[in-house]
PDB file of N, CA and C in Angstrom:
ATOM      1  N   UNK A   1       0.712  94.132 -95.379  1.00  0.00           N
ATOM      2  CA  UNK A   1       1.418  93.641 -96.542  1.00  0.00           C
ATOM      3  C   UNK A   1       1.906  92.225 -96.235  1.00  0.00           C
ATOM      4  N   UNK A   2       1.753  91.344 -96.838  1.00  0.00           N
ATOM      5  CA  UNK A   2       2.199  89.931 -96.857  1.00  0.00           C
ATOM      6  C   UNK A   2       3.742  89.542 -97.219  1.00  0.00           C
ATOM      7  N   UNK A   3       4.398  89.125 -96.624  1.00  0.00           N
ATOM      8  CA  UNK A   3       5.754  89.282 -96.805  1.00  0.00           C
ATOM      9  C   UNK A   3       5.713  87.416 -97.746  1.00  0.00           C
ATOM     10  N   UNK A   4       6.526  87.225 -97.864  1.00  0.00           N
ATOM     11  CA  UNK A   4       6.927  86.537 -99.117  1.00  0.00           C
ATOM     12  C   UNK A   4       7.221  85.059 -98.582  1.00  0.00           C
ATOM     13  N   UNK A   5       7.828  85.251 -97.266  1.00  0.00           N
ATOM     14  CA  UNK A   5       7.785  83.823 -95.945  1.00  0.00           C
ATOM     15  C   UNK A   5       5.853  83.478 -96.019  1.00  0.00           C
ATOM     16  N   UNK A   6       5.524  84.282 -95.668  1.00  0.00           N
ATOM     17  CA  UNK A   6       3.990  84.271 -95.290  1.00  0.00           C
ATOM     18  C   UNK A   6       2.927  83.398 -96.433  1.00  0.00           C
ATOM     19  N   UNK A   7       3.700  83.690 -97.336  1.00  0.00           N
ATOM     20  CA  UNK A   7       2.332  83.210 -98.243  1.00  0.00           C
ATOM     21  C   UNK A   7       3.080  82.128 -99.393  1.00  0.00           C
ATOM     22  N   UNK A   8       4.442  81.901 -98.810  1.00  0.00           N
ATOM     23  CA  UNK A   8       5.556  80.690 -99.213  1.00  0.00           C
ATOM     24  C   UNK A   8       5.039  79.362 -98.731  1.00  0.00           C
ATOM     25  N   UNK A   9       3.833  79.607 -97.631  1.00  0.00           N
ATOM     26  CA  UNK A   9       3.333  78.487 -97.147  1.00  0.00           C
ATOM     27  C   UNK A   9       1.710  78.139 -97.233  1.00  0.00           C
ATOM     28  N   UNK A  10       1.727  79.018 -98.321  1.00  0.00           N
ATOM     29  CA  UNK A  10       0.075  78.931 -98.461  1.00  0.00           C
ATOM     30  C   UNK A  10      -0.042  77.645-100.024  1.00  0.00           C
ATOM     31  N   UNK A  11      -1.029  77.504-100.050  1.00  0.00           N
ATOM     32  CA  UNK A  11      -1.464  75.916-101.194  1.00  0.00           C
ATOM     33  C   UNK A  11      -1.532  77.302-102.299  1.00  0.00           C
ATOM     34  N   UNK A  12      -1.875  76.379-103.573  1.00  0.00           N
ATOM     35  CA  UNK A  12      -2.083  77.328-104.410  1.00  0.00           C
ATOM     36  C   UNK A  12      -3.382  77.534-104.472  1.00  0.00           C
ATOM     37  N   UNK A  13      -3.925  77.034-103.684  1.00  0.00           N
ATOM     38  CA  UNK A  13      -5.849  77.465-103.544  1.00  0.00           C
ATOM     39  C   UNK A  13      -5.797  78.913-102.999  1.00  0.00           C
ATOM     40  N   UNK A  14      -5.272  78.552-101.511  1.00  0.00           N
ATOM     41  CA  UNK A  14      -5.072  79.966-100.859  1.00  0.00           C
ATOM     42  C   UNK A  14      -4.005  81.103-101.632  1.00  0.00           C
ATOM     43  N   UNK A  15      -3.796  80.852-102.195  1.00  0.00           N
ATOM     44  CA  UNK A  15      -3.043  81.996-103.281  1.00  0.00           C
ATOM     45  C   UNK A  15      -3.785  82.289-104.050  1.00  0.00           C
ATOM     46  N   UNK A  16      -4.815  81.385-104.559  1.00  0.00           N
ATOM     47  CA  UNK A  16      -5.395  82.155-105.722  1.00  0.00           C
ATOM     48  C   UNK A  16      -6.704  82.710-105.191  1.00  0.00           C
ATOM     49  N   UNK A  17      -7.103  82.529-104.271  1.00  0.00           N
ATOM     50  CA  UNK A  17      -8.490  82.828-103.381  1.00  0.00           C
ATOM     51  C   UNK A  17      -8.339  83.994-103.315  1.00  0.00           C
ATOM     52  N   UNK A  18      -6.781  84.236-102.527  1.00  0.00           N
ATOM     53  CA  UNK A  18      -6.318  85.378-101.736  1.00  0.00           C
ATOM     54  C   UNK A  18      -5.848  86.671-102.984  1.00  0.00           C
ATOM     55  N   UNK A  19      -5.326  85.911-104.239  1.00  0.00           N
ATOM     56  CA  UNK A  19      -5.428  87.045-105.087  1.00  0.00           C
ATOM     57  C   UNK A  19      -7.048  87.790-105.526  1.00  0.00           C
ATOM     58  N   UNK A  20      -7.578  86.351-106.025  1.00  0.00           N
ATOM     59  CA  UNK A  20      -8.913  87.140-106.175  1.00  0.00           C
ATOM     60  C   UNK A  20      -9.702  88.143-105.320  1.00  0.00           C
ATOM     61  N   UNK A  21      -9.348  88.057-104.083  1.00  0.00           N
ATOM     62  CA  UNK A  21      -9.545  89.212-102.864  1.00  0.00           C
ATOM     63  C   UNK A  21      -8.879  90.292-102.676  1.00  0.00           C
ATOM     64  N   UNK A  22      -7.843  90.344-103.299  1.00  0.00           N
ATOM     65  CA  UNK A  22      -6.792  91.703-103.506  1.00  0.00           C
ATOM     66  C   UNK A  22      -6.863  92.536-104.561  1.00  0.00           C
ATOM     67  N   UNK A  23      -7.562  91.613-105.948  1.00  0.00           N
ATOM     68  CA  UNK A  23      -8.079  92.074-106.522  1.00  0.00           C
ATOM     69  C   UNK A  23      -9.335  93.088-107.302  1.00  0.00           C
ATOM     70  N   UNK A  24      -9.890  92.220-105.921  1.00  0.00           N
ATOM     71  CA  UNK A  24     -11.353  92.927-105.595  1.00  0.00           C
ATOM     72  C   UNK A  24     -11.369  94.411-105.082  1.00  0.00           C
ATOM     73  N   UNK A  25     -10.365  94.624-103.903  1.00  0.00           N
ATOM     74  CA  UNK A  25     -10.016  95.239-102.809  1.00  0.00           C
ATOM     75  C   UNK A  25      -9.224  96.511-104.131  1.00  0.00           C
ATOM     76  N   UNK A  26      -8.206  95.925-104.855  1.00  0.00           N
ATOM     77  CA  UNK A  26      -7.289  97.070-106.015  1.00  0.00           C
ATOM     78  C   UNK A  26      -8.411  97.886-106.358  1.00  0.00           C
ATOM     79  N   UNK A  27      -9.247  96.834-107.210  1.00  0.00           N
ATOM     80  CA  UNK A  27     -10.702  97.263-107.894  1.00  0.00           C
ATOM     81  C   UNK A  27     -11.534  98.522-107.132  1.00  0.00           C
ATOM     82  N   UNK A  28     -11.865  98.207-105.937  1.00  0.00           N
ATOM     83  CA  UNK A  28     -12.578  99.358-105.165  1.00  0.00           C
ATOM     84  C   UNK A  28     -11.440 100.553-104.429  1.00  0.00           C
ATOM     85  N   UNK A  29     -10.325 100.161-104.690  1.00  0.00           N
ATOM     86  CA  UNK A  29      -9.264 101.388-104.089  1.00  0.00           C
ATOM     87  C   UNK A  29      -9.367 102.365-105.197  1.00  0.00           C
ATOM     88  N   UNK A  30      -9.363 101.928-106.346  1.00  0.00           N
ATOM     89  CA  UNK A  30      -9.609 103.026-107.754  1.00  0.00           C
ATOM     90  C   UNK A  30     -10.631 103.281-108.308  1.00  0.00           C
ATOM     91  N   UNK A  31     -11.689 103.004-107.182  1.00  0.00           N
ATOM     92  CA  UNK A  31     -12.710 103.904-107.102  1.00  0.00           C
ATOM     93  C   UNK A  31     -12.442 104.704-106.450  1.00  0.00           C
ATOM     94  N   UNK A  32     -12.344 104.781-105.177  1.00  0.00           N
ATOM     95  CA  UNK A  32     -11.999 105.773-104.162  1.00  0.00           C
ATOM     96  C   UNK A  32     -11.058 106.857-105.028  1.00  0.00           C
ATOM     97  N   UNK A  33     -10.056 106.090-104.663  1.00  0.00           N
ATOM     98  CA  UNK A  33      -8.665 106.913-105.665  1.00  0.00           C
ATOM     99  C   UNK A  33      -9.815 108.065-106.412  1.00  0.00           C
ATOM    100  N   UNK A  34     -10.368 107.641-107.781  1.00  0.00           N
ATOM    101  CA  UNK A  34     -10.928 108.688-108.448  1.00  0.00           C
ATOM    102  C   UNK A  34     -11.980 109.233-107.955  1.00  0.00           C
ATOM    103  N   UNK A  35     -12.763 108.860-106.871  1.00  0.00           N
ATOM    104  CA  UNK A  35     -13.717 109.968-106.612  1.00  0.00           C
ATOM    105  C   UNK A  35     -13.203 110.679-104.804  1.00  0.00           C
ATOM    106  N   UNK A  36     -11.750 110.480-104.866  1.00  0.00           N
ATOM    107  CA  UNK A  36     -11.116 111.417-103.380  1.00  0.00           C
ATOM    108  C   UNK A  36     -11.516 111.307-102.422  1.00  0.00           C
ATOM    109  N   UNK A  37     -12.045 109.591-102.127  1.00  0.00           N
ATOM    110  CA  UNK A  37     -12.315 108.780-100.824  1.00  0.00           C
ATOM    111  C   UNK A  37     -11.631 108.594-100.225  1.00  0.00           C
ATOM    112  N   UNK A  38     -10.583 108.158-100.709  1.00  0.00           N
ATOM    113  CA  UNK A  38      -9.395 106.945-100.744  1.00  0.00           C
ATOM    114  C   UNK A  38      -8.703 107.361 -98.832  1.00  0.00           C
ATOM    115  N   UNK A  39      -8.920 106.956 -97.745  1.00  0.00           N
ATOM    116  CA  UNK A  39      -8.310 107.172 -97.086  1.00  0.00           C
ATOM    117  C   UNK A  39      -7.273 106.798 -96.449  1.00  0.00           C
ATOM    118  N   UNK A  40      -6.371 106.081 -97.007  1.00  0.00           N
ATOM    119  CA  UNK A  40      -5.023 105.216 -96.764  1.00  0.00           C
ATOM    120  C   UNK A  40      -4.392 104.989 -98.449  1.00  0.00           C
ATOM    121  N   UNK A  41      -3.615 106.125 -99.328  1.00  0.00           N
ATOM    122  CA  UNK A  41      -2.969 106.069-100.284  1.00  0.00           C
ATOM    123  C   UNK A  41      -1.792 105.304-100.236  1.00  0.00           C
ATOM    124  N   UNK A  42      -1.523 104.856 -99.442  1.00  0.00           N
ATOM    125  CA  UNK A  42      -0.056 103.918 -99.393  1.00  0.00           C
ATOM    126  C   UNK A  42      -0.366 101.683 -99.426  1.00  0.00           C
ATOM    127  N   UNK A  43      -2.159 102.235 -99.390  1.00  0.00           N
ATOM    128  CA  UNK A  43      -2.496 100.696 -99.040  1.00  0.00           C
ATOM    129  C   UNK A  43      -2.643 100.529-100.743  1.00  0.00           C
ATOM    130  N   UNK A  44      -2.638 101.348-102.098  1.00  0.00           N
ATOM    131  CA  UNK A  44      -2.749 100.771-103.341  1.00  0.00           C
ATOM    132  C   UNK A  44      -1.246 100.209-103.441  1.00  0.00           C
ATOM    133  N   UNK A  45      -0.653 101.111-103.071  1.00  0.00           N
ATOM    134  CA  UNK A  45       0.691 100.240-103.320  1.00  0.00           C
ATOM    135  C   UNK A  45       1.044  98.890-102.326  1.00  0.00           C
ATOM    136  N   UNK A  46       0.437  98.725-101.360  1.00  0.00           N
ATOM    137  CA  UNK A  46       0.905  97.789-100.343  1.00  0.00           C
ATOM    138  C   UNK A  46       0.310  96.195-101.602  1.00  0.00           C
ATOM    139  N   UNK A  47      -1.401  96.680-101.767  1.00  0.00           N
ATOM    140  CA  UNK A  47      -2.298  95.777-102.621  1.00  0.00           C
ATOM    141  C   UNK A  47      -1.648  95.365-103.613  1.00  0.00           C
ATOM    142  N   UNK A  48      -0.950  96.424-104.685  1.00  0.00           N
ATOM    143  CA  UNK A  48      -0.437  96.086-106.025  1.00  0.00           C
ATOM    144  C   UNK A  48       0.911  95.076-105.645  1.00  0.00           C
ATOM    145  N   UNK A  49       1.982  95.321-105.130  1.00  0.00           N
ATOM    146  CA  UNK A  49       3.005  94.727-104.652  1.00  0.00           C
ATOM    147  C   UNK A  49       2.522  93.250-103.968  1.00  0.00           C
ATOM    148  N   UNK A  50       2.126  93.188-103.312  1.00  0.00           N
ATOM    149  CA  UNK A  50       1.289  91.339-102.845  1.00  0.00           C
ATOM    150  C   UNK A  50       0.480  91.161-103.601  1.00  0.00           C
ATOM    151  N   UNK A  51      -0.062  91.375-104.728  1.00  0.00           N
ATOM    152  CA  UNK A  51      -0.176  90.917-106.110  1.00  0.00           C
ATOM    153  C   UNK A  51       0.565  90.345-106.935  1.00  0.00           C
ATOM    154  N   UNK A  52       1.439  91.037-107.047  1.00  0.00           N
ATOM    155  CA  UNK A  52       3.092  90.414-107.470  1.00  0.00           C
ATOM    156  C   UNK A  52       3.560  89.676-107.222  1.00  0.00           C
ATOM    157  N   UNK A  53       3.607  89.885-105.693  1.00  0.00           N
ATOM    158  CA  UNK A  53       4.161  88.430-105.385  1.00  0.00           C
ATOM    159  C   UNK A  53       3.572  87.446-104.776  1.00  0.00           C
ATOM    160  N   UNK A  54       2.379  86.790-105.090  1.00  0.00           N
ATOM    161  CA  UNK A  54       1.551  86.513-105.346  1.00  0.00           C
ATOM    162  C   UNK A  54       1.695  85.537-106.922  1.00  0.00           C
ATOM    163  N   UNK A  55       1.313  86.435-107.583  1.00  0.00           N
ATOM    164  CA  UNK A  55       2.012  86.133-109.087  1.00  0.00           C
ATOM    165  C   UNK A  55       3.193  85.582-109.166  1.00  0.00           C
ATOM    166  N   UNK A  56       4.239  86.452-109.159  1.00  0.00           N
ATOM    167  CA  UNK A  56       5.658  85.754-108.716  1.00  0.00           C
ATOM    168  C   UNK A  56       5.537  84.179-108.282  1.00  0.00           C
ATOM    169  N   UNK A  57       5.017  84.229-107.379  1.00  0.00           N
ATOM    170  CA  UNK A  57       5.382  83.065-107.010  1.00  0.00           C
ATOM    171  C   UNK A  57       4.775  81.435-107.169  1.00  0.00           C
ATOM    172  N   UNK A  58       3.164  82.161-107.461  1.00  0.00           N
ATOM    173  CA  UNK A  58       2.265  81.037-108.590  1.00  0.00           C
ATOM    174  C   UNK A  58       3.285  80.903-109.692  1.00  0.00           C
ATOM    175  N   UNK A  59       4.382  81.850-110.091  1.00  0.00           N
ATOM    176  CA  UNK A  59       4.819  81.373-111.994  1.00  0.00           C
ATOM    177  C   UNK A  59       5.960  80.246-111.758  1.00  0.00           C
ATOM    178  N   UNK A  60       6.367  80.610-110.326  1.00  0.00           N
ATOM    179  CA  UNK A  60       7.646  79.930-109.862  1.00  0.00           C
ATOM    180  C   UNK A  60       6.973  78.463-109.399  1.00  0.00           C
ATOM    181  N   UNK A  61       6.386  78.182-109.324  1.00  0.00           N
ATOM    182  CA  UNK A  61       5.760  77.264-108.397  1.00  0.00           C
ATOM    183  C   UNK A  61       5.343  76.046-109.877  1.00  0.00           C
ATOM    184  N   UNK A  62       4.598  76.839-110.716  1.00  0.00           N
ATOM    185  CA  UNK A  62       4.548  76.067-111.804  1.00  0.00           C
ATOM    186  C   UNK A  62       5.739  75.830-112.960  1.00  0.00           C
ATOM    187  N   UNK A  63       6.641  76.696-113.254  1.00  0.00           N
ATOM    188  CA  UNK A  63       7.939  76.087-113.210  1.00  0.00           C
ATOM    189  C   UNK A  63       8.341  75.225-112.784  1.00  0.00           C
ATOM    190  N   UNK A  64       9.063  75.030-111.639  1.00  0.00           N
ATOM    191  CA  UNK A  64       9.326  74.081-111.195  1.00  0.00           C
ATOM    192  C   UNK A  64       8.485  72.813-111.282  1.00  0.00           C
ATOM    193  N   UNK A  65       7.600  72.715-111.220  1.00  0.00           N
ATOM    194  CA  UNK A  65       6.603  71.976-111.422  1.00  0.00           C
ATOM    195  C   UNK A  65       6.486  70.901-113.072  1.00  0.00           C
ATOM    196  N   UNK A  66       6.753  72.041-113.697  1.00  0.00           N
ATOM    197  CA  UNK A  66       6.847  71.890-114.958  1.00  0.00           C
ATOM    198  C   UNK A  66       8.062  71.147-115.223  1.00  0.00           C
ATOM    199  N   UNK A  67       9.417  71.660-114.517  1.00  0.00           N
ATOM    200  CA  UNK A  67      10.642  71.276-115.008  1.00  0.00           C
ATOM    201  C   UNK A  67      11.009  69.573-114.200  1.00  0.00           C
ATOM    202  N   UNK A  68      10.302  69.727-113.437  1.00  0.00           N
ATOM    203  CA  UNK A  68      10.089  68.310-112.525  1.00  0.00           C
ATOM    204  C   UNK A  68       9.430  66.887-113.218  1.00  0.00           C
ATOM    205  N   UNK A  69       8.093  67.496-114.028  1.00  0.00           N
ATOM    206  CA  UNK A  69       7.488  66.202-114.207  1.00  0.00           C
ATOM    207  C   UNK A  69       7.696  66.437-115.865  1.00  0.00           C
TER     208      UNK A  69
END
């Protein structure tokens, strides 16, 4: 799980790279999930949550951004 220091220092390239890869990763966990693959049930929630913030912090980032220029 990516803690919130961790990815406070990433560009917004690597944020959005890195979502599109978590996304991917959500995507094939709910496959598993529905066909009773899934062998680590605690990693959809780890995925969904560093999504968030992730999000979170792309909205914050352009805010400020926004309120700046």
């Amino acid at each position: 799980m990516a803690k919130r220091e961790d990815l406070s220092v990433k560009t917004d390239d690597q944020l959005s790279t890195q979502l599109g890869e978590l996304k991917r990763e959500q995507f094939n966990l709910r496959f598993q999930a529905a066909t009773n693959q899934l062998e680590k049930p605690s990693r959809v929630r780890e995925v969904r949550r560093t999504i968030a913030r992730i999000k979170t912090l792309q909205g914050q980032r352009s805010n400020s951004a926004s309120a700046q220029g």
